[in-house]
Protein backbone atom coordinates (compact mmCIF):
# COMPACT_ATOMS: atom_id res chain seq x y z
CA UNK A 1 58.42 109.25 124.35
CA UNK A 2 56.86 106.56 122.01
CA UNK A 3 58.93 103.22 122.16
CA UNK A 4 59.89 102.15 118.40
CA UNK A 5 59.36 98.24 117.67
CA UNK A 6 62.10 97.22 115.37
CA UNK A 7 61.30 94.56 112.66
CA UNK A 8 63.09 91.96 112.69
CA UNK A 9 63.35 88.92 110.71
CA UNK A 10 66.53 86.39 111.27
CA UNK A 11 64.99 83.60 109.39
CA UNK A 12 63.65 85.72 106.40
CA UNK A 13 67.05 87.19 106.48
CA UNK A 14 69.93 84.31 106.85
CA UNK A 15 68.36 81.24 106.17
CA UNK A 16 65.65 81.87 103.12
CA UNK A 17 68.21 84.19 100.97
CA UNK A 18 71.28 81.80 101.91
CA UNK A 19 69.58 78.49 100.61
CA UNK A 20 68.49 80.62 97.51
CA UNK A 21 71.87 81.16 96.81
CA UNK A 22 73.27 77.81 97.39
CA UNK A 23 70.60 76.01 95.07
CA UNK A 24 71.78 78.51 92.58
CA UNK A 25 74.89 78.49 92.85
CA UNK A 26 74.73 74.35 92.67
CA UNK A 27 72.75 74.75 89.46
CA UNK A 28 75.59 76.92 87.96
CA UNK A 29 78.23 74.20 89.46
CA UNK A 30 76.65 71.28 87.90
CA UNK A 31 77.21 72.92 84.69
CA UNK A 32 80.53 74.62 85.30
CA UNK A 33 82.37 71.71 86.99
CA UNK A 34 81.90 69.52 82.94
CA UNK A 35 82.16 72.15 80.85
CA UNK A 36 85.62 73.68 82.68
CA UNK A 37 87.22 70.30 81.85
CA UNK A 38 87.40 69.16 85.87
CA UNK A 39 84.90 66.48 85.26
CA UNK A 40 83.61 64.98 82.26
CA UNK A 41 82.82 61.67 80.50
CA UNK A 42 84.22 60.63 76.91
CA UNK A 43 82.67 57.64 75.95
CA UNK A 44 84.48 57.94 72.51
CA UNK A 45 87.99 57.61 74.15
CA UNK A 46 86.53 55.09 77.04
CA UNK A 47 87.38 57.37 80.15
CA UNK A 48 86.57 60.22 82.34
CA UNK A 49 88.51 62.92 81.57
CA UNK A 50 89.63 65.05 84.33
CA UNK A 51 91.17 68.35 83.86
CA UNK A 52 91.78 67.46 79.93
CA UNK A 53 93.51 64.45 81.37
CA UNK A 54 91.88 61.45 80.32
CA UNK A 55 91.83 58.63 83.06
CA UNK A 56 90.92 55.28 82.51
CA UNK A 57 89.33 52.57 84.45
CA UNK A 58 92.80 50.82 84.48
CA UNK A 59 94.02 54.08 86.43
CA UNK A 60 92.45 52.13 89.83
CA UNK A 61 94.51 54.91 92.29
CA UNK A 62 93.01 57.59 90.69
CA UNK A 63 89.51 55.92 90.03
CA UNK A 64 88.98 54.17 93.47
CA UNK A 65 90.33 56.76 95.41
CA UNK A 66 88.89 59.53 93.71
CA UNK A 67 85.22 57.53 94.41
CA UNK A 68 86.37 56.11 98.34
CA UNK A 69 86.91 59.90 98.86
CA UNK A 70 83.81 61.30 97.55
CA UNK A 71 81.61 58.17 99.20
CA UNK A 72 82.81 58.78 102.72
CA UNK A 73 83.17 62.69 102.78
CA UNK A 74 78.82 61.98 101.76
CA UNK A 75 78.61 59.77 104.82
CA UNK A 76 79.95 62.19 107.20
CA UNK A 77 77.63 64.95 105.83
CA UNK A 78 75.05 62.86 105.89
CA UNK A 79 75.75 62.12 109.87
CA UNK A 80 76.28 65.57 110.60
CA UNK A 81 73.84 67.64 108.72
CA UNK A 82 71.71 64.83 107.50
CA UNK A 83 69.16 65.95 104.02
CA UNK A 84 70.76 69.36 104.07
CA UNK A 85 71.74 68.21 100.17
CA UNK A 86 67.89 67.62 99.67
CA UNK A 87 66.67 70.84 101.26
CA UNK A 88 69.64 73.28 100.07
CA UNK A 89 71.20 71.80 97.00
CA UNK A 90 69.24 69.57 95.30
CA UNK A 91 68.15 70.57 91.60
CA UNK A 92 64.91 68.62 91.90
CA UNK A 93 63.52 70.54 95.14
CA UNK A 94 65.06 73.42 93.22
CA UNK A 95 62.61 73.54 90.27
CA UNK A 96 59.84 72.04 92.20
CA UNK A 97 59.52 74.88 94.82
CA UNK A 98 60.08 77.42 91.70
CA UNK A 99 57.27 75.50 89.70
CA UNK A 100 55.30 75.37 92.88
CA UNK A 101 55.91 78.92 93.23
CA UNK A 102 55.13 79.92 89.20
CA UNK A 103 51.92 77.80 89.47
CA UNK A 104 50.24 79.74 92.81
CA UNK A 105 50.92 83.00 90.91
CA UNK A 106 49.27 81.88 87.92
CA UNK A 107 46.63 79.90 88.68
CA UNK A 108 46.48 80.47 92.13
CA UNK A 109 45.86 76.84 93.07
CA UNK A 110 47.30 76.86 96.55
CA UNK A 111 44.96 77.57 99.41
CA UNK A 112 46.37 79.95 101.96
CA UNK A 113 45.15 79.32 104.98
CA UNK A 114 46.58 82.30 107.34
CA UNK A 115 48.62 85.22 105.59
CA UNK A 116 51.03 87.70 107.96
CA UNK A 117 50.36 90.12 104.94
CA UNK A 118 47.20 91.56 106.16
CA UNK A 119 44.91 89.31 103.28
CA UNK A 120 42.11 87.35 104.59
CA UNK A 121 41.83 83.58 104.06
CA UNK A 122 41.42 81.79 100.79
CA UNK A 123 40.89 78.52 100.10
CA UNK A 124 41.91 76.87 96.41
CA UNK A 125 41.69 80.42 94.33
CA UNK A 126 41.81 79.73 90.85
CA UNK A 127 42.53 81.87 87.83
CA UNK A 128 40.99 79.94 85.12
CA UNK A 129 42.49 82.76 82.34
CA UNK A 130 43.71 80.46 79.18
CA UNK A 131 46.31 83.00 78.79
CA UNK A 132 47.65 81.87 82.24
CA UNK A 133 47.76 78.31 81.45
CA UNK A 134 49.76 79.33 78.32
CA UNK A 135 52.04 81.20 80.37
CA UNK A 136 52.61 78.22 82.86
CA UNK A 137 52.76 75.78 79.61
CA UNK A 138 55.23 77.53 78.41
CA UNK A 139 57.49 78.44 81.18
CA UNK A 140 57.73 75.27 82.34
CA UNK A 141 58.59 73.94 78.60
CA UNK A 142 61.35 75.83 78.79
CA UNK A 143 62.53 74.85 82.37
CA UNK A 144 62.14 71.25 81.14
CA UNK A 145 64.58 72.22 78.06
CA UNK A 146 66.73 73.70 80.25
CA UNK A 147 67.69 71.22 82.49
CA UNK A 148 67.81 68.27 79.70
CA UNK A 149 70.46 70.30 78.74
CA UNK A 150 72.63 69.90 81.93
CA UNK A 151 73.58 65.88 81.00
CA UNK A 152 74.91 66.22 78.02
CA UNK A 153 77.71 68.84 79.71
CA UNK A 154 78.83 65.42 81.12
CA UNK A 155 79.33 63.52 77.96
CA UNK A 156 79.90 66.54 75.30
CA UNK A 157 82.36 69.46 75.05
CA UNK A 158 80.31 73.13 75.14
CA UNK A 159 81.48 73.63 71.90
CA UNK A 160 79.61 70.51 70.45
CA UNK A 161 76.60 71.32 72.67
CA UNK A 162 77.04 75.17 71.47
CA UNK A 163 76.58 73.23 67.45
CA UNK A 164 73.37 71.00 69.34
CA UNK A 165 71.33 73.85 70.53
CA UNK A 166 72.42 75.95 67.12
CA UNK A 167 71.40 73.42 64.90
CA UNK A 168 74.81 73.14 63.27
CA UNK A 169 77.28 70.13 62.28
CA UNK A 170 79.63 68.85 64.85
CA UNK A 171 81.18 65.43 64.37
CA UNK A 172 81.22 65.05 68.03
CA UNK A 173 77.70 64.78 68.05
CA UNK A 174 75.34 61.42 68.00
CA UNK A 175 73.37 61.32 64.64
CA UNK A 176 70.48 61.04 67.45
CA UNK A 177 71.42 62.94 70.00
CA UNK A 178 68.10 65.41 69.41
CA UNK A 179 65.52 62.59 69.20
CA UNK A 180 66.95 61.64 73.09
CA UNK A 181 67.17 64.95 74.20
CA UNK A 182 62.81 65.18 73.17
CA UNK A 183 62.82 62.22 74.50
CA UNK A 184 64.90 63.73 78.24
CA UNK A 185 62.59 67.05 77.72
CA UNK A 186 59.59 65.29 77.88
CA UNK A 187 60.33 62.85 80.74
CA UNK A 188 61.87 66.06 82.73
CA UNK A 189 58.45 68.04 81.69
CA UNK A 190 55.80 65.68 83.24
CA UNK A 191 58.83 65.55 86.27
CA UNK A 192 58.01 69.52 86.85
CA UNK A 193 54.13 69.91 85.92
CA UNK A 194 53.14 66.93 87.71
CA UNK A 195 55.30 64.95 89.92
CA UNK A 196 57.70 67.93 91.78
CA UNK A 197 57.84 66.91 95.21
CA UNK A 198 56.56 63.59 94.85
CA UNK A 199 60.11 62.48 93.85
CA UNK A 200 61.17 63.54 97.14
CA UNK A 201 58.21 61.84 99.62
CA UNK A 202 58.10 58.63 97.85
CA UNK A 203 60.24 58.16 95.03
CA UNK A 204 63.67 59.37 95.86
CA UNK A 205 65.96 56.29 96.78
CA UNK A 206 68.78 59.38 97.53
CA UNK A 207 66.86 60.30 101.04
CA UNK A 208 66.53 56.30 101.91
CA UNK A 209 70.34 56.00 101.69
CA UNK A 210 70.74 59.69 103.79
CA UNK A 211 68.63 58.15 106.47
CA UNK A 212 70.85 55.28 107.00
CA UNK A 213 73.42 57.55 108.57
CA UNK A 214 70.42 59.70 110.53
CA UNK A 215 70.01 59.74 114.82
CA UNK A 216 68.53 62.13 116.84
CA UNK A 217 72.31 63.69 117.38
CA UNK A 218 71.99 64.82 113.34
CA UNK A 219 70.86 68.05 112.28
CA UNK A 220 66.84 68.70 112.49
CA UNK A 221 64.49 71.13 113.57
CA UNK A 222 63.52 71.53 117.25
CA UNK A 223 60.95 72.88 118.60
CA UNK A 224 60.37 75.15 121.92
CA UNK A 225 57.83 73.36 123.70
CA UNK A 226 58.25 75.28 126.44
CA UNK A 227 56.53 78.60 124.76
CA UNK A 228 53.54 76.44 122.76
CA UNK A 229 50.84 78.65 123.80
CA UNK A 230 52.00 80.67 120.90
CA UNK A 231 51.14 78.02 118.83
CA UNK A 232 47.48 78.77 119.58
CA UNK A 233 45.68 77.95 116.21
CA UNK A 234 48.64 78.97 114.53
CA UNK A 235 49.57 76.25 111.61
CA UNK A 236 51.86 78.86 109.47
CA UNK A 237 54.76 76.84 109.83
CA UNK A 238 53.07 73.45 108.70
CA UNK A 239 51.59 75.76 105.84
CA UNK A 240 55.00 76.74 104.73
CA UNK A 241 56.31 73.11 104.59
CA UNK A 242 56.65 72.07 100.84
CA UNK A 243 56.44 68.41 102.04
CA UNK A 244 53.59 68.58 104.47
CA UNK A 245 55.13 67.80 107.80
CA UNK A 246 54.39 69.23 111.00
CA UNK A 247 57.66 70.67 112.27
CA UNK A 248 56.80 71.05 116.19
CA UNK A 249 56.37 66.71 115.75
CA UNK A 250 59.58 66.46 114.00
CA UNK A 251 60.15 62.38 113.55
CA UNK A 252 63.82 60.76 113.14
CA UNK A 253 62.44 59.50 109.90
CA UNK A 254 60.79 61.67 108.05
CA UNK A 255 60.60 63.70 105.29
CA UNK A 256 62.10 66.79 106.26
CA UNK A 257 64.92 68.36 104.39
CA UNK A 258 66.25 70.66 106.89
CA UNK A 259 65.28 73.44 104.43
CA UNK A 260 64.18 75.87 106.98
CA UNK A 261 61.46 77.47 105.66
CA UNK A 262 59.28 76.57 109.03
CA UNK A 263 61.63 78.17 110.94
CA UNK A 264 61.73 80.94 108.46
CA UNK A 265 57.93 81.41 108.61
CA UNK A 266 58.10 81.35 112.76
CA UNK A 267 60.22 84.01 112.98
CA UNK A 268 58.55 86.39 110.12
CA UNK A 269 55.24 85.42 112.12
CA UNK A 270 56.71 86.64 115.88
CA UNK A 271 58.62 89.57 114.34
CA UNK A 272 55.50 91.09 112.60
CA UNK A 273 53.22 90.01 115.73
CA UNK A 274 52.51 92.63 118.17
CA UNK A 275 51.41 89.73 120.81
CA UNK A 276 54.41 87.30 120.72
CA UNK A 277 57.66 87.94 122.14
CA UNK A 278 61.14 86.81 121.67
CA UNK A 279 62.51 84.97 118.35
CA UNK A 280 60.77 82.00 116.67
CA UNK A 281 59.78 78.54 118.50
CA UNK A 282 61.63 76.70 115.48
CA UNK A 283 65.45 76.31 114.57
CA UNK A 284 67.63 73.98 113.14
CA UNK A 285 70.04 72.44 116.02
CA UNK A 286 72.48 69.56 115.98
CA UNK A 287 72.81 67.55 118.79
CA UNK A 288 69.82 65.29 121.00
CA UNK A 289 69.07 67.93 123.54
CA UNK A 290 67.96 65.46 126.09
CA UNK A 291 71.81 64.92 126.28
CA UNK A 292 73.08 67.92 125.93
CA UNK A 293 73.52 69.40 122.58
CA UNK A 294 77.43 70.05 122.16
CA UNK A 295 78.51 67.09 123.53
CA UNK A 296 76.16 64.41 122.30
CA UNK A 297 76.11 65.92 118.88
CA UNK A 298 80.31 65.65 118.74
CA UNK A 299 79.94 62.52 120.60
CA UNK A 300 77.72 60.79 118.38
CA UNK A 301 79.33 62.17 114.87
CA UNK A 302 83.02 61.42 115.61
CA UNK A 303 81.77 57.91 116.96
CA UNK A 304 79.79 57.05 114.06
CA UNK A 305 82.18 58.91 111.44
CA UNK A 306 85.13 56.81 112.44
CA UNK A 307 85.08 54.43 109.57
CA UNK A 308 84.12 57.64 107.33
CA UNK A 309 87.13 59.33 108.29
CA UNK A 310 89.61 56.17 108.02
CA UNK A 311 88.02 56.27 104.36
CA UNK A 312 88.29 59.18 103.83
CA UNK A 313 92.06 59.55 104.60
CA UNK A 314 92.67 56.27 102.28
CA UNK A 315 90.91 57.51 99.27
CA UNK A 316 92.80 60.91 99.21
CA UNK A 317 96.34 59.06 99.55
CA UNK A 318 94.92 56.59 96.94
CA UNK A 319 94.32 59.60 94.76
CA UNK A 320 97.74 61.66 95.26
CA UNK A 321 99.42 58.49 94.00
CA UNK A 322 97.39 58.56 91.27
CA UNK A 323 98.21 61.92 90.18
CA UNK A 324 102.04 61.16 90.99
CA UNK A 325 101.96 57.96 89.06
CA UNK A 326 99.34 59.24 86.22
CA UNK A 327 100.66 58.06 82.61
CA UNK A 328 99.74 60.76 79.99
CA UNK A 329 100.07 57.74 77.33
CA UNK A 330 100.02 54.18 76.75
CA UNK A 331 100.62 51.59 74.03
CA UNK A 332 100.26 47.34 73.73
CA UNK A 333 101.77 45.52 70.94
CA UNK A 334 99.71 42.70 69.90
CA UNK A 335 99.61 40.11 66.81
CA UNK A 336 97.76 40.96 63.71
CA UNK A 337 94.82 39.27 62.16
CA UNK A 338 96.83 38.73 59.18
CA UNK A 339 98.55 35.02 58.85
CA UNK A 340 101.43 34.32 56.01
CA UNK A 341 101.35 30.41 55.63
CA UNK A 342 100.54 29.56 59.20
CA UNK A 343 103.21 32.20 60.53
CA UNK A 344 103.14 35.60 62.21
CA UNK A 345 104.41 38.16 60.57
CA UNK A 346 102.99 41.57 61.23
CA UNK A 347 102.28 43.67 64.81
CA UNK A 348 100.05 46.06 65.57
CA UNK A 349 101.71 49.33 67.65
CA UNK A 350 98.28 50.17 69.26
CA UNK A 351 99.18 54.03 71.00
CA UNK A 352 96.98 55.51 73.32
CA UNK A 353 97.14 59.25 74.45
CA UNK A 354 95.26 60.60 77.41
CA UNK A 355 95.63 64.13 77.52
CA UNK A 356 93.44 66.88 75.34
CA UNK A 357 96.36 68.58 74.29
CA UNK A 358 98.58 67.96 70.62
CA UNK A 359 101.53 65.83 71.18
CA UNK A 360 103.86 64.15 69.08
CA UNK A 361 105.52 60.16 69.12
CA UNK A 362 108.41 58.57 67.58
CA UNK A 363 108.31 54.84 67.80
CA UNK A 364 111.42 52.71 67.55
CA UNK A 365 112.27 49.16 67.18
CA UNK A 366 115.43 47.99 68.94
CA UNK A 367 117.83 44.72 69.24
CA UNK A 368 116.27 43.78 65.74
CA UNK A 369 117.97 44.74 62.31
CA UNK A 370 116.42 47.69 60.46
CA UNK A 371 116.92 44.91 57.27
CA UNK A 372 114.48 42.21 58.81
CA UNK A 373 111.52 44.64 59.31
CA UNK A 374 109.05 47.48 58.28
CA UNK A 375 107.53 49.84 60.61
CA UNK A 376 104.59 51.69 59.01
CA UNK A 377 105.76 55.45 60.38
CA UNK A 378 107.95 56.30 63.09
CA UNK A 379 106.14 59.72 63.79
CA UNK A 380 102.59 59.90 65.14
CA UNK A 381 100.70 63.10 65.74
CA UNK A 382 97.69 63.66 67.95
CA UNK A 383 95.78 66.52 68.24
CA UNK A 384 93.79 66.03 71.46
CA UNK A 385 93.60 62.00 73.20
CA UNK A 386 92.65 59.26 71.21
CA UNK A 387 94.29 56.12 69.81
CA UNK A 388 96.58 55.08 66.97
CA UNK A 389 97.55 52.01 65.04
CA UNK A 390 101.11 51.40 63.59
CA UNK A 391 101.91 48.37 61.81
CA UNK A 392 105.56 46.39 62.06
CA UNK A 393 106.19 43.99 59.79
CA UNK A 394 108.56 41.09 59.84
CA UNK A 395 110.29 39.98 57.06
CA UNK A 396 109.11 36.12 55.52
CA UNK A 397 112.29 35.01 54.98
CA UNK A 398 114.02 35.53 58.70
CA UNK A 399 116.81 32.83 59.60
CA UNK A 400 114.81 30.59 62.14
CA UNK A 401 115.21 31.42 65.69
CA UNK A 402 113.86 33.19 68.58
CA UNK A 403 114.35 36.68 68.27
CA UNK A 404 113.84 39.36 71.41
CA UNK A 405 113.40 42.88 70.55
CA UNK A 406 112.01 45.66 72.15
CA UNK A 407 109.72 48.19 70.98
CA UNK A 408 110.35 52.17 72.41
CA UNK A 409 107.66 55.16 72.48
CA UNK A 410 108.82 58.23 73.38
CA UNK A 411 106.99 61.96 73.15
CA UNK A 412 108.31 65.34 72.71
CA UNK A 413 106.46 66.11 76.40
CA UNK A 414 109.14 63.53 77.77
CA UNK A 415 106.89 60.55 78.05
CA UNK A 416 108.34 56.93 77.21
CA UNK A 417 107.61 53.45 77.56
CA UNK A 418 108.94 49.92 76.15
CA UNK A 419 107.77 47.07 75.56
CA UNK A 420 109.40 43.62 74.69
CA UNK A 421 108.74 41.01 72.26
CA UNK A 422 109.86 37.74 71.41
CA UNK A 423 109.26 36.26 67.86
CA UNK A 424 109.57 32.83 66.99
CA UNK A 425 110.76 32.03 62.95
CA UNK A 426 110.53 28.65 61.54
CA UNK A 427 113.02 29.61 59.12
């Protein structure tokens, strides 16, 4: 009976489709997360608005925490699982492996120096076919368009960017919003044609600040020394490394991005191989094995992470308060610009709602006779947040004295505030 050999593949089959996925999915987050409501900025109404809620820079719980939070959760990845973000969710490695990718099938620029498919070596093929180059031209065009697209879901609703991309009136919309978005396409076209994974090698200040928090205990690639003679004029792995590293010499700092795809390409190359034996001499570990991977990995994280977690603890009670203490409104009373004689006579009710919802306000005036004053309206309406002036007006001819009154917002949601004034007549 003839023994049967079964194929198998564990990096081609967890690793490659699972990073697929997540760079996809993080593509379809970046724009979901804005455009849902959960995170967006309104420069009109000078805030962030957060779940339709608009919060302002005055809202420090909410702002500091929210940011302490996010900063330290970063660190500890960043001491655990080190560039993972760079390798698996980054949307500039994204499109430059894709435009890597377009380009080799295309124009076939990329030499190939050993192939498990059964094709013999070629060096620097080219397809010099103008209707390739028109191809490549244009699909990476309309990459570049694309993703010049995905900042303005931070500063615009998708209704106004629905009117932007249609060509139609929106008043939410910059009167030159499409000569900056040419000017976005353009910059994010020579990023894909020419630069790609440049950015990442020598331009990206993002990996610097990851390798701060990197050790030999963080997550890299390791190699199997102990089996190298399969590595016998075999340089598959170093050909399937976007950034040109050798993965059996892996460095503290270096360039990797814990992607994968060497270890990927190891175990395609020993599962199709009728010589080698047993799974791939590459995989992604945690831990400095000299010490012993469990514990020194653990060891090192929760003794480096201890700030981190402290942090992290803070900026999520700084943010529950926050929300608990969140004011859907606001208002100031100050003096107006306008002078009778020297003297003070009018206010100006300046109310502020924060929430993307209608509403309605009645203001009030009290401890102050209806006779010695005029307030412009007593009902306000807002559609969605923004800001409203109401004028009060004292009367010229007030006996002189200091007079204390108190002015009273209140919406039909519940919401009210005071505030108190003190008004000084000559008489």
């Amino acid at each position: 009976m003839i023994p049967i050999r079964e194929e198998r593949v564990p990096g081609a089959t967890t690793l490659h489709p699972l990073r697929r996925f997540s760079q996809l999915f993080t593509l379809l987050l970046l724009v979901a997360i804005p455009a849902s409501g959960l995170f967006r900025i309104d420069p009109a109404a000078g805030g962030i608005l957060m779940l339709d809620h608009l919060v302002w820079f005055s809202d420090i719980f909410l702002v500091l925490g929210f940011w302490i939070f996010i900063a330290s959760l970063l660190i500890m990845m960043y001491s655990l699982v080190g560039a993972v973000f760079c390798g698996w969710m980054c949307p500039q490695n994204t499109v430059s492996e894709w435009a890597n990718q377009l380009t080799e099938k295309l124009l076939g620029r990329r030499a190939k120096m050993m192939n498990i498919d059964g094709e013999k070596m070629q060096v620097a093929v080219r397809r010099r076919s103008w209707v390739n180059y028109l191809v490549l031209g244009v699909l990476l065009l309309l990459a570049a368009m694309v993703y010049a697209l995905i900042p303005m879901f931070y500063f615009y609703s998708p209704e106004a960017i629905w009117s932007f991309v249609s060509f139609q009136y929106n008043a939410e919309l910059a009167g030159s919003l499409h000569w900056i978005y040419l000017v976005c396409v353009a910059v994010m076209l020579i990023n894909i044609a020419v630069i790609r994974h440049l950015m990442c090698k020598y331009m990206c200040i993002y990996r610097v600040w990851q390798h701060s928090f990197k050790t030999r205990d963080t997550l890299h690639i390791s190699y199997d020394a102990s089996r190298s003679d399969h590595c016998a004029n075999c340089h598959y792995c170093v050909d399937a490394c976007f950034l040109d590293i050798d993965p059996r010499q892996p460095e503290v700092f270096d360039s990797c991005v814990n992607c994968g795809e060497c270890v990927v390409a190891c175990d395609e190359l020993h599962a199709r191989s009728k010589k080698l034996q047993g799974p791939g001499l590459l995989r992604l570990a945690i831990g400095d094995e000299r010490k012993g991977a469990y514990r020194g990995a653990l060891g090192s994280f929760f003794g480096r992470a201890k700030a981190a977690t402290m942090a992290t603890i803070i900026g999520a009670l700084m943010f529950v308060f926050g929300v608990i203490s969140y004011e859907p409104a606001g208002f100031t009373v100050y003096r107006s610009d306008t002078w009778q004689g020297g003297r003070v006579l009018d206010y100006t009710i300046n109310v502020a709602y924060k929430v993307n919802r209608p509403d309605d306000m009645t203001i009030r005036v009290q401890g102050l006779d209806k006779s010695l004053y005029t307030l412009e309206k007593q009902h306000i309406h807002f559609e969605r947040a923004g800001r409203q002036n109401v004028a009060l007006h004292l009367r010229s001819d007030l006996p002189k004295g200091l007079y204390r009154f108190t002015i009273i917002v209140e919406s039909d949601d519940g919401w009210s505030n005071t505030f108190e004034l003190r008004h000084y007549a000559n008489g």
